[in-house]
Protein backbone atom coordinates (compact mmCIF):
# COMPACT_ATOMS: atom_id res chain seq x y z
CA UNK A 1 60.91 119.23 65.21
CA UNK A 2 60.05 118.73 68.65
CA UNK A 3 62.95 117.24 69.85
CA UNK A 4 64.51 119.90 68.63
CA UNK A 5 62.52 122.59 70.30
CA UNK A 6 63.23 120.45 73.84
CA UNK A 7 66.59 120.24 72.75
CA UNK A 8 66.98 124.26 72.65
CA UNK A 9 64.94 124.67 75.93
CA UNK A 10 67.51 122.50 77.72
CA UNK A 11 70.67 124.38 76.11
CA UNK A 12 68.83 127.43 77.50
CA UNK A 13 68.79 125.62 81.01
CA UNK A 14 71.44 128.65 82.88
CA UNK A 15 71.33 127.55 86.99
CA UNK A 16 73.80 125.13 87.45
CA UNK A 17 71.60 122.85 89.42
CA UNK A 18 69.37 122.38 86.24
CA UNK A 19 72.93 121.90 84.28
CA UNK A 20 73.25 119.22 87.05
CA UNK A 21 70.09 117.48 87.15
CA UNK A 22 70.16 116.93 83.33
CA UNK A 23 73.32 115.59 83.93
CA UNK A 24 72.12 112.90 86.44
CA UNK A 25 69.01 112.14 84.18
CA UNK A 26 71.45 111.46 81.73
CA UNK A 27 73.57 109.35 83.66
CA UNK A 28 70.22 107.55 84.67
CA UNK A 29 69.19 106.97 81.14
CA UNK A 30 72.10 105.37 80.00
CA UNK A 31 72.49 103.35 83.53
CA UNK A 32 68.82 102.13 82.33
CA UNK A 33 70.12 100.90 79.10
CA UNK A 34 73.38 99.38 80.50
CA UNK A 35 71.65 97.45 83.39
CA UNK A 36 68.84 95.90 80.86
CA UNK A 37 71.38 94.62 78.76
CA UNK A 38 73.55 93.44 82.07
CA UNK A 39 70.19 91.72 83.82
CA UNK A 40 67.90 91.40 81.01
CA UNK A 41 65.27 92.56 83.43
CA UNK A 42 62.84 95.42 82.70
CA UNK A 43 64.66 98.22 84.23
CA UNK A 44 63.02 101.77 83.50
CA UNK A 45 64.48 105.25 85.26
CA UNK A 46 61.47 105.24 87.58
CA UNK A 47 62.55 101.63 88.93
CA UNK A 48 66.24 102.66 89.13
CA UNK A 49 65.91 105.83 90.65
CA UNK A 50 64.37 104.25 94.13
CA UNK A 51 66.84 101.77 94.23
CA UNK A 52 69.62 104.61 93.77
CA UNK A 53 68.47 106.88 96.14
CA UNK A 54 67.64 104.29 98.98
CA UNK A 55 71.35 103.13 98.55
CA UNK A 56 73.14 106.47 98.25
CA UNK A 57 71.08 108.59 100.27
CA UNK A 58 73.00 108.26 103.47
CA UNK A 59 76.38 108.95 102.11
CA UNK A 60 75.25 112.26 101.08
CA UNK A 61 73.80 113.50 104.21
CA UNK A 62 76.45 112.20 106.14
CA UNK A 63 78.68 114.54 103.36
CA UNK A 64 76.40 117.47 104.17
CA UNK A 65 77.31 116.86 108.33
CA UNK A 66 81.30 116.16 107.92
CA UNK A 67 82.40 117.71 105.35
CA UNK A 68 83.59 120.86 106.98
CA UNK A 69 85.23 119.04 109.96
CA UNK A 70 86.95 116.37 107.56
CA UNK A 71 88.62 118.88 105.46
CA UNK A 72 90.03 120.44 108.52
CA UNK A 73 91.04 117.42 110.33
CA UNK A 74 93.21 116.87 106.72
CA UNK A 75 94.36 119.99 106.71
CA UNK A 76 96.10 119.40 110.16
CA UNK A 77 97.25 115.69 109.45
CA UNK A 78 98.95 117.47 106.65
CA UNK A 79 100.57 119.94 108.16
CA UNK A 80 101.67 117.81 110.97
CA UNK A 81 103.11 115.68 108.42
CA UNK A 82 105.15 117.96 106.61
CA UNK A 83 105.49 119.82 109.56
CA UNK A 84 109.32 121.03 108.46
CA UNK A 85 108.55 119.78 104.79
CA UNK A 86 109.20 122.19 102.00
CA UNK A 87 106.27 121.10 100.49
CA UNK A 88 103.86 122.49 103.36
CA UNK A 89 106.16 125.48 103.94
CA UNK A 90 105.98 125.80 100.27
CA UNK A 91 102.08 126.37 100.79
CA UNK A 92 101.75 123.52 98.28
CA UNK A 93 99.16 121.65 100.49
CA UNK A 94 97.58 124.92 101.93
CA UNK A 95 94.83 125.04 99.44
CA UNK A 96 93.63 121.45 99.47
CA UNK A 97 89.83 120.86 98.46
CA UNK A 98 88.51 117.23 99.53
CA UNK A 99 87.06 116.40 95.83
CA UNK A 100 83.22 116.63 95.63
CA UNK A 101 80.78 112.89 95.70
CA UNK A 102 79.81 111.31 92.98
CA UNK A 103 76.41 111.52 91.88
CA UNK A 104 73.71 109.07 92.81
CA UNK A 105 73.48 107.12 89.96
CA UNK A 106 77.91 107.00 89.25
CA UNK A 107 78.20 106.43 92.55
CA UNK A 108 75.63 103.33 92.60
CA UNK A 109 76.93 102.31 89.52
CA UNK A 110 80.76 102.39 90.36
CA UNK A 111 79.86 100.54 93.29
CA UNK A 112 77.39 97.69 91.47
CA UNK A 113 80.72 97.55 89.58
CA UNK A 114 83.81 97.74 91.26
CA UNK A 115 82.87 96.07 94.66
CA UNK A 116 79.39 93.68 94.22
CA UNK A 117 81.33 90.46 94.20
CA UNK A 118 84.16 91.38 96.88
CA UNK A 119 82.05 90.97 100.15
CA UNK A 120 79.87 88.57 100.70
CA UNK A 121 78.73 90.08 103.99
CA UNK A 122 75.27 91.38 102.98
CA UNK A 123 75.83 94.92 103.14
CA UNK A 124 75.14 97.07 99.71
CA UNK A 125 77.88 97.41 97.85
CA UNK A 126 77.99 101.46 98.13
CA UNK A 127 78.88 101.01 101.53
């Protein structure tokens, strides 16, 4: 009955950065679950989360400072590209959006993943 009750509090949840946030926690949770089973170390969300944010936290700020100047320095590679190209004329690249970051915790995770074994240089693997 009470899980319930939570349950219909969080469906009433109508900012989107609340929508979001559950959505990380969620991602979190199961992130807990997958890394116990991967390490077999006692992994909760509050010993995750600092190792998350201490290896993610830079990418996003730098995303806050560049974003605006990286789309536009796209924009013009691509129109110098296809300067002449029916596909710029076309306005086909006009609207391009560079695709928002992954969260924190796919974007640790993806990189624990994908690229933990490649380097052996030291450096974390979101880098």
């Amino acid at each position: 009955e009470a899980t319930q009750e939570a349950l219909e509090k969080v469906k009433a949840w109508e900012t989107e950065d609340e929508k979001r946030h559950l959505d990380i926690l969620k991602k979190l949770a199961l992130y807990v679950v997958k890394k116990k089973k991967l390490t077999k170390e006692q992994w909760t969300a509050t010993t995750l989360w600092p190792e998350i944010m201490a290896s993610t936290d830079e990418l996003y700020e730098l995303n806050e400072r560049c974003i605006a100047d990286f789309g536009l320095v796209i924009r013009n590679i691509l129109k110098e590209e296809c300067d002449g190209a029916d596909k710029f004329k076309s306005g086909e690249y006009s609207g391009f959006m560079a695709a928002p970051l992954k969260d924190p915790v796919r974007t640790h995770e993806k990189a624990h993943d994908k690229f933990a074994g490649r380097f052996d240089d030291g450096v974390i693997p979101e880098a």
